[in-house]
Protein backbone atom coordinates (compact mmCIF):
# COMPACT_ATOMS: atom_id res chain seq x y z
CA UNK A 1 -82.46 -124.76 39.23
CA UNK A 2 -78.83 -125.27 40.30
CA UNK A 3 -76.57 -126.97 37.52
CA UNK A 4 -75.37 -129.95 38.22
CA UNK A 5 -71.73 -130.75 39.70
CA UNK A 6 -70.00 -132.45 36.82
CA UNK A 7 -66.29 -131.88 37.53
CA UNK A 8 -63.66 -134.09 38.52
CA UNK A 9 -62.31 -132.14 41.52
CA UNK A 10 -59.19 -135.00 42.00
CA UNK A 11 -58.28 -133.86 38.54
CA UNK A 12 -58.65 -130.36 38.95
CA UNK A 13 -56.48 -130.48 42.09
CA UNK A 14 -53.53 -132.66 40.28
CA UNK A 15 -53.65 -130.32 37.28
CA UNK A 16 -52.85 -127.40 39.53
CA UNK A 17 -50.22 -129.76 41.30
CA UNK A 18 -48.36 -130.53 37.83
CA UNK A 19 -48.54 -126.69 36.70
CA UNK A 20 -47.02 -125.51 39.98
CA UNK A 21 -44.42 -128.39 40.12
CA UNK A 22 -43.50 -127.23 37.22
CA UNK A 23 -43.42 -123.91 37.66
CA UNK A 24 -40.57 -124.69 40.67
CA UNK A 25 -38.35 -127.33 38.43
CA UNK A 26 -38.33 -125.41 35.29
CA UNK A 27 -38.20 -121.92 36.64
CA UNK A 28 -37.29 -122.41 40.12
CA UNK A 29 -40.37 -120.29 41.35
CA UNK A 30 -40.37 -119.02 44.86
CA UNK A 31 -42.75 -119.79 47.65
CA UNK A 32 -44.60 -116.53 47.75
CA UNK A 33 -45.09 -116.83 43.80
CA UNK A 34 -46.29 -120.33 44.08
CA UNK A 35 -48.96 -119.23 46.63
CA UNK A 36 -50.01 -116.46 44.59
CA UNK A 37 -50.88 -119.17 41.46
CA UNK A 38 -52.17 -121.43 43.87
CA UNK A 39 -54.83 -118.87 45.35
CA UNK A 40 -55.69 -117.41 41.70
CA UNK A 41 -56.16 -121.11 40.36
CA UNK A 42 -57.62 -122.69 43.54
CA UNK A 43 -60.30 -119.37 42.93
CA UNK A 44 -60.81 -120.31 39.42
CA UNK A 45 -61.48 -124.09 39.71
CA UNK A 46 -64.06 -122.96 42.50
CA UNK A 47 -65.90 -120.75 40.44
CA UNK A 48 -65.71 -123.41 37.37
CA UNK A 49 -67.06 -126.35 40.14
CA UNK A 50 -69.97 -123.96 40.99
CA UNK A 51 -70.69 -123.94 37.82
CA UNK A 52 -70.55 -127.54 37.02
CA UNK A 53 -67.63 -127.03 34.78
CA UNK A 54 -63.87 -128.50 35.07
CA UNK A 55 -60.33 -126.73 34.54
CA UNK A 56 -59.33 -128.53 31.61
CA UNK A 57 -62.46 -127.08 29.16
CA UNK A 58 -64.38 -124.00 30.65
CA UNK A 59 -67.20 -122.36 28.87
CA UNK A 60 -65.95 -119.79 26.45
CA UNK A 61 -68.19 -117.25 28.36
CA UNK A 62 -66.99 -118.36 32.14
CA UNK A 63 -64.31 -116.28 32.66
CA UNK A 64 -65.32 -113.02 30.40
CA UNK A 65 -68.54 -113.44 32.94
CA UNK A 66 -66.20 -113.73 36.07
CA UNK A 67 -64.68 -110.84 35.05
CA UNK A 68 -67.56 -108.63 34.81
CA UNK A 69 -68.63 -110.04 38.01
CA UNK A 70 -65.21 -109.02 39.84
CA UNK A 71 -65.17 -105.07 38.22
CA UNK A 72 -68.94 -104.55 39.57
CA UNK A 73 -67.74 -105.93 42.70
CA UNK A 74 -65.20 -103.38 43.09
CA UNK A 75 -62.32 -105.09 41.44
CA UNK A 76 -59.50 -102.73 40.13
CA UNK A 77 -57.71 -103.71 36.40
CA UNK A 78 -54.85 -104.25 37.71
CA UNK A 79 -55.98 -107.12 39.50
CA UNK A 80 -57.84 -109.08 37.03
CA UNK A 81 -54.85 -108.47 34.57
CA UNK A 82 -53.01 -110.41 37.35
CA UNK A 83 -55.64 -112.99 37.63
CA UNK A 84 -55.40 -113.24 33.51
CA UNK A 85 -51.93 -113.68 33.49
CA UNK A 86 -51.88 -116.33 36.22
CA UNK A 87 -54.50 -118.25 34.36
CA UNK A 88 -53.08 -117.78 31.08
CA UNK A 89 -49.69 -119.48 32.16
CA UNK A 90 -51.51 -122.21 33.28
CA UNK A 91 -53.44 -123.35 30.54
CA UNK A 92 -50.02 -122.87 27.97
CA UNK A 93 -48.66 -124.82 30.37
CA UNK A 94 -51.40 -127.48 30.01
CA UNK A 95 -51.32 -127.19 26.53
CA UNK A 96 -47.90 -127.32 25.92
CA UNK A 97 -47.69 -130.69 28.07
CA UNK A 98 -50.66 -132.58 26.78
CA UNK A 99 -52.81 -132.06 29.71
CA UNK A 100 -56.06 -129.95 27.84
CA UNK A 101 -56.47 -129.95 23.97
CA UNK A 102 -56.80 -126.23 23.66
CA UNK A 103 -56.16 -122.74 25.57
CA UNK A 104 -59.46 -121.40 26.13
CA UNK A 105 -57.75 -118.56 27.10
CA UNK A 106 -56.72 -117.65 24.08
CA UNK A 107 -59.11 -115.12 22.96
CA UNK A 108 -59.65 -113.55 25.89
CA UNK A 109 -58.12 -109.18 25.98
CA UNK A 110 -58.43 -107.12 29.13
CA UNK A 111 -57.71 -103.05 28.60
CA UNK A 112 -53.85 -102.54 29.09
CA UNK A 113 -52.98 -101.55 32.13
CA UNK A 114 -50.12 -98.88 32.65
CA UNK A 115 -47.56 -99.89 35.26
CA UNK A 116 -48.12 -98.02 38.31
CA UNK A 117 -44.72 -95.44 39.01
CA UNK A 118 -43.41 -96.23 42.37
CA UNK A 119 -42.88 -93.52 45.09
CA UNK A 120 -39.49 -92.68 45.10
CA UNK A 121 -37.33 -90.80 47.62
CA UNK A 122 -35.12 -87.58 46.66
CA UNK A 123 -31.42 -88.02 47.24
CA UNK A 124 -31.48 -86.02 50.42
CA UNK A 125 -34.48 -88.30 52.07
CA UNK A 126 -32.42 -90.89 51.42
CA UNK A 127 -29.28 -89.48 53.32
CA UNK A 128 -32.02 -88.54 55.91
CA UNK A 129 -33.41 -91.99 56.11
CA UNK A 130 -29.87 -93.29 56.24
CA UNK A 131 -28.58 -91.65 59.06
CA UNK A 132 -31.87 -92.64 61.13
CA UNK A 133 -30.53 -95.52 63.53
CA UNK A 134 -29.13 -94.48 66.73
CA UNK A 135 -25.71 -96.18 65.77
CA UNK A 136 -24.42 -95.94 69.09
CA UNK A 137 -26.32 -99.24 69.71
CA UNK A 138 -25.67 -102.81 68.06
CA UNK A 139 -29.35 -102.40 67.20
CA UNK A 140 -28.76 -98.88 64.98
CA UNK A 141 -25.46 -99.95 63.79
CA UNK A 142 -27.04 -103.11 62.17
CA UNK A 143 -30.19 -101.01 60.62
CA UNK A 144 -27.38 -98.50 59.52
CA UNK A 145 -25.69 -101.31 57.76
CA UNK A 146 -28.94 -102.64 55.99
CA UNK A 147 -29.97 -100.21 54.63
CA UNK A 148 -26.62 -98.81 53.30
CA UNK A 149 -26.25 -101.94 51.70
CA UNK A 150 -29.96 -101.80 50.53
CA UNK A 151 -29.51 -98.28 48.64
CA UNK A 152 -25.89 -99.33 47.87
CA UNK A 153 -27.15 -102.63 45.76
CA UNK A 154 -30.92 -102.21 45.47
CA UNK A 155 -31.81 -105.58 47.05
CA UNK A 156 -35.22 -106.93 47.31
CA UNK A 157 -36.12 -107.04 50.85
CA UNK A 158 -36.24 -111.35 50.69
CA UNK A 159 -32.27 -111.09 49.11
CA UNK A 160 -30.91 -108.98 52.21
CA UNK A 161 -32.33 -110.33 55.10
CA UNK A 162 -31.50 -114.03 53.76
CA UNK A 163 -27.99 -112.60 53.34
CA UNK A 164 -25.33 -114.71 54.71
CA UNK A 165 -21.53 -113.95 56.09
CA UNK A 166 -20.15 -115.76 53.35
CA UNK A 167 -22.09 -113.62 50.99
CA UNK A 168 -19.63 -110.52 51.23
CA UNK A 169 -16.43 -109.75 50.14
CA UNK A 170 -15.58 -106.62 51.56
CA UNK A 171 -11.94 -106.99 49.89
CA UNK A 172 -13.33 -106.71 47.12
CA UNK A 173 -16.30 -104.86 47.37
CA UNK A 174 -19.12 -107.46 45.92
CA UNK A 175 -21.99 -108.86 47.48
CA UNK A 176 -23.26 -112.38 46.03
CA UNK A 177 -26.82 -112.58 46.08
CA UNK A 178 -29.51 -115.22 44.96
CA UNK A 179 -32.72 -113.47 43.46
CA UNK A 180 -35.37 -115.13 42.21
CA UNK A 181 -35.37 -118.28 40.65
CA UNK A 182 -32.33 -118.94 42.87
CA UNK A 183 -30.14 -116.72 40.18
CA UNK A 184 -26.85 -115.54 41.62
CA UNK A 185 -25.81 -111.89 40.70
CA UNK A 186 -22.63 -109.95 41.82
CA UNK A 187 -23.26 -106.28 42.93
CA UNK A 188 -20.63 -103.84 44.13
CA UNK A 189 -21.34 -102.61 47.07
CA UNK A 190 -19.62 -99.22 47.35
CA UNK A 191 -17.53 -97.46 49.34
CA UNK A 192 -19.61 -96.27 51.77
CA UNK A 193 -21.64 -99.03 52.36
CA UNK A 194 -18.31 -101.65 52.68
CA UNK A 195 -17.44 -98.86 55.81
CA UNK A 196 -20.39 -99.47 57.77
CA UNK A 197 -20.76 -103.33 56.87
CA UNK A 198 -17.00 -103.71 58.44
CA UNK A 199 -17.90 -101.71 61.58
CA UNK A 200 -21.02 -103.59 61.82
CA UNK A 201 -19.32 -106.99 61.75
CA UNK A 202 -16.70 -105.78 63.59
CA UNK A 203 -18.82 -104.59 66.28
CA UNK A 204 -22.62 -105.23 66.63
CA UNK A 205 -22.95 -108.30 65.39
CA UNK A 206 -21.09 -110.23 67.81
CA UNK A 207 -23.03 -108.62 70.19
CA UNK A 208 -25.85 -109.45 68.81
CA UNK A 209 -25.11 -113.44 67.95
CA UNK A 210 -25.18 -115.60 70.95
CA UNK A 211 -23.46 -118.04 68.24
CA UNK A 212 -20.84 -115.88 66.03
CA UNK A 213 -20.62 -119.45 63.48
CA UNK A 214 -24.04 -119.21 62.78
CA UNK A 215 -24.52 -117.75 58.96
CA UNK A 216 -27.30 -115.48 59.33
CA UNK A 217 -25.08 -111.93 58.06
CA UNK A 218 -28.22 -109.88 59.86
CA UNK A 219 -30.01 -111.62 62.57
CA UNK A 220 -33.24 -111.00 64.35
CA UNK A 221 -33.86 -113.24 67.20
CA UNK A 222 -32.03 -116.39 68.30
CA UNK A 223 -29.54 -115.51 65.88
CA UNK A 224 -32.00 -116.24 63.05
CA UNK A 225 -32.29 -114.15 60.12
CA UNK A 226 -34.33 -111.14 60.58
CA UNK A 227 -37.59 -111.39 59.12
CA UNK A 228 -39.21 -109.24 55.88
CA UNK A 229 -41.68 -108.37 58.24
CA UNK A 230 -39.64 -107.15 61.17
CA UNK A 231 -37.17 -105.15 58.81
CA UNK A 232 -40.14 -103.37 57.43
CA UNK A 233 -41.26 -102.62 60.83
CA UNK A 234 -38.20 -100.72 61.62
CA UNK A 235 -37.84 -99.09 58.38
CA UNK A 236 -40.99 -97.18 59.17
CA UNK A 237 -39.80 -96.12 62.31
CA UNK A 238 -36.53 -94.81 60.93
CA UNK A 239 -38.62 -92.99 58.18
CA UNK A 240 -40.48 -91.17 61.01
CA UNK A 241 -37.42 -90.02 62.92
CA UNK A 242 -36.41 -88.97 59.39
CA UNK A 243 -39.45 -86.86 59.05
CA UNK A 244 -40.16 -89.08 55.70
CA UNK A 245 -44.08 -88.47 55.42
CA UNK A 246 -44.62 -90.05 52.02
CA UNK A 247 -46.15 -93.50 51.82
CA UNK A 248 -43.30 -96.34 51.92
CA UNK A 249 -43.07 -99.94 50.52
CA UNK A 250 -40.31 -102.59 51.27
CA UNK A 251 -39.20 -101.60 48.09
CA UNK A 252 -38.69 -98.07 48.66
CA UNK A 253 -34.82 -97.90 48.73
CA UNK A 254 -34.45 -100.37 45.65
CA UNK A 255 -36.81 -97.87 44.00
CA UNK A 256 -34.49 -95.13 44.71
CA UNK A 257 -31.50 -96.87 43.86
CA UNK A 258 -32.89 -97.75 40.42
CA UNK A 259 -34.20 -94.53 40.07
CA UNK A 260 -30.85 -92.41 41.11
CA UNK A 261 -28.63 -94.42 39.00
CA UNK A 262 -30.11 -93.60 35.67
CA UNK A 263 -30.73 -89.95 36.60
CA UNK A 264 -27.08 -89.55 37.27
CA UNK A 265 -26.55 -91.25 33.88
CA UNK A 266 -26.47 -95.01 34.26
CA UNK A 267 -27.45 -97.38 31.25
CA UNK A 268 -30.33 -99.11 31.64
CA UNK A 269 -29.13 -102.67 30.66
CA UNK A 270 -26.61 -102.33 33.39
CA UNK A 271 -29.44 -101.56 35.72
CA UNK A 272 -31.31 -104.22 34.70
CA UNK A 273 -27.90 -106.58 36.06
CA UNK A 274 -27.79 -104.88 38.73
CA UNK A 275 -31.48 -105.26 39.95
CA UNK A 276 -31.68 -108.52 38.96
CA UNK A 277 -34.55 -108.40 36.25
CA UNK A 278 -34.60 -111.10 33.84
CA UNK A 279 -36.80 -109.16 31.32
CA UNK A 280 -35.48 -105.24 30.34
CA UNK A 281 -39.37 -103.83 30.40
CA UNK A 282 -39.33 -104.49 34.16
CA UNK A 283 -36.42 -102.19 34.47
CA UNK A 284 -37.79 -99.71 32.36
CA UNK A 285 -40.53 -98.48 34.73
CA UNK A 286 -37.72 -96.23 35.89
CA UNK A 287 -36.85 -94.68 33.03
CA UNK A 288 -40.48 -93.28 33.47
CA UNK A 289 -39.96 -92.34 37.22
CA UNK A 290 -36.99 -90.67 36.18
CA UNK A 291 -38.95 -88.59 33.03
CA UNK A 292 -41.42 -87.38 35.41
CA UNK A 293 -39.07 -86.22 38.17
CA UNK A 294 -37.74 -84.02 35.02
CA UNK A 295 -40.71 -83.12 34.08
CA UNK A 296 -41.49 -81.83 37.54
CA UNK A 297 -38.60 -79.98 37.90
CA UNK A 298 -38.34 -78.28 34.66
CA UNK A 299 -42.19 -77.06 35.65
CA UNK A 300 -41.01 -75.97 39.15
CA UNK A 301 -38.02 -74.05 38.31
CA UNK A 302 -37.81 -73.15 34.41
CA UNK A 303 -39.58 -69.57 33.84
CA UNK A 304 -42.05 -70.66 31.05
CA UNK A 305 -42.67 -74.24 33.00
C-alpha cells in the first residue's frame, strides 16, 4: 500500500526559492550554478513527496536509501558526492536561517572521491592548436585572437566570450575580467597575445561588426557575443586541422595554462589569482597534473625509469 502524500509541496517549493535567492545575494551565484541546485533539489523534494515526506525533516534513512538506489542504477561517486554537496548546502543554509530545526544531513559520509586530472595539452599542441585559424580571414584572425588570449590568461570559456572592448588595455597589457560571483581580476595578457588582439581589432573586427559601438570584444552573429557553444564548436575544428586527437573540454587551454605555468616554475598562490579560484585546493589539482607529467617523463627517458 502506497504511503500517503503528507508534504506541503508550496513549502517545499519556497524553501528552495529562499536557499537559491540566497545563494545569488550572498554569493552572487551564476545562472548555470543556480540551475544545477535547482535540478539536484527539485530531484530531492520529488523523491521525499513520493515518499510522503517534506524537505524540512526527511527520514534519517531517505537519502542513505536514495543513494544506494542511484549506485545500482549505474550512478558514478562522483555524482552523488555532487548531489551530497548540493544538498548539504541547503539544509546549513536552512539551518543557519531558522527555516528547519536540524541538518539531517549531518551524519551522512560518502567514500572520498579523488579529483579527476584534466587532459592537458603539451606545449607544442598548444603552438599547433594556436596557429590553426586560417588568419587570412576576419573569421581566423578572431579565433587566432581567442584563443591566444585564452592560453595567455587561462579564462573560463563564459569570461572570454562575455569579454567586452572596454575590458582591455593593450597599453598596458591587462585584461579585466569578471569570474564568478561577478569578482573582477586583472590578468596580464602577454606579449604575444596583446600582438594579435591589436591586429584583430585593428582589422577583423570591424569587418565583422555591422555596429563598431556595440561592446561585444568577440562577436558571433548580429554583432552579439559569440556563444560558449559556438566557440567550442570551432575549437574542435581547429584541434582537427591541428592533428590534436586527444579528447578536449572548453577548458582545455585554461588547463594548459595552469598546468605550464607551474611546470616552468610559477607559485601556486599566484596561480590561484590568476585563475580566479577563491579556494587554493581548486588550484592545486595542477600541481598533480604537473607531478604526473614528471613522472611520465622521468619513466620515458631516465635509464632505470
Amino acid at each position: 500500500m502506497q504511503r500517503m502524500q503528507v508534504t506541503d509541496n508550496h513549502a517545499d517549493r519556497a524553501l528552495i526559492d529562499g536557499f537559491l535567492d540566497a545563494l545569488w545575494l550572498e554569493r552572487g551565484a551564476s545562472d548555470h550554478t543556480l540551475a544545477a541546485y535547482r535540478r539536484d533539489l527539485e530531484a530531492w523534494q520529488a523523491r521525499l513527496a513520493h515518499l510522503g515526506e517534506g524537505l524540512s525533516d526527511p527520514g534519517s534513512e531517505t537519502l542513505t536509501a536514495w543513494f544506494d538506489e542511484r549506485r545500482e542504477a549505474g550512478y558514478q561517486l562522483r555524482s552523488n558526492a555532487r548531489l551530497l554537496s548540493s544538498l548539504r548546502s541547503f539544509y546549513r543554509w536552512a539551518q543557519a536561517s531558522g527555516q528547519v530545526a536540524r541538518d539531517p544531513l549531518a551524519e551522512i559520509r560518502l567514500p572520498p572521491v579523488r579529483p579527476g586530472l584534466p587532459n592537458v595539452l603539451e606545449e607544442g599542441e598548444v603552438e599547433r592548436l594556436l596557429a590553426a585559424p586560417d588568419v587570412a580571414t576576419p573569421l581566423g584572425l578572431r579565433d587566432r585572437a581567442m584563443l591566444e588570449l585564452l592560453y595567455a590568461c587561462g579564462l573560463r570559456v563564459s569570461e572570454l566570450v562575455g569579454l567586452e572592448s572596454d575590458a582591455l588595455n593593450l597599453r598596458q597589457g591587462v585584461v579585466r575580467v569578471r569570474g564568478k560571483g561577478d569578482k573582477d581580476r586583472l590578468v596580464p595578457l602577454g606579449e604575444e597575445a596583446v600582438a594579435w588582439l591589436e591586429r584583430y581589432i585593428a582589422t577583423a573586427r570591424p569587418a565583422l561588426m555591422g555596429d563598431p559601438m556595440r561592446p561585444a570584444l568577440f562577436p558571433g552573429r548580429a554583432d552579439k557575443a559569440m556563444t560558449r557553444q559556438t566557440f567550442w564548436h570551432r575549437l574542435k575544428a581547429h584541434a582537427l586541422t591541428a592533428g590534436i586527437t586527444q579528447p578536449l573540454s572548453p577548458h582545455t587551454l585554461r588547463h594548459a595554462f595552469a598546468t605550464h605555468l607551474l611546470n616552468h616554475g610559477a607559485n601556486l598562490r599566484v596561480v590561484q589569482l590568476l585563475l580566479g579560484h577563491s579556494d587554493l585546493s581548486t588550484t592545486q589539482i595542477y600541481t598533480h597534473v604537473a607531478q604526473a607529467r614528471l613522472e611520465s617523463l622521468h619513466a620515458e627517458h631516465h635509464p632505470r625509469g
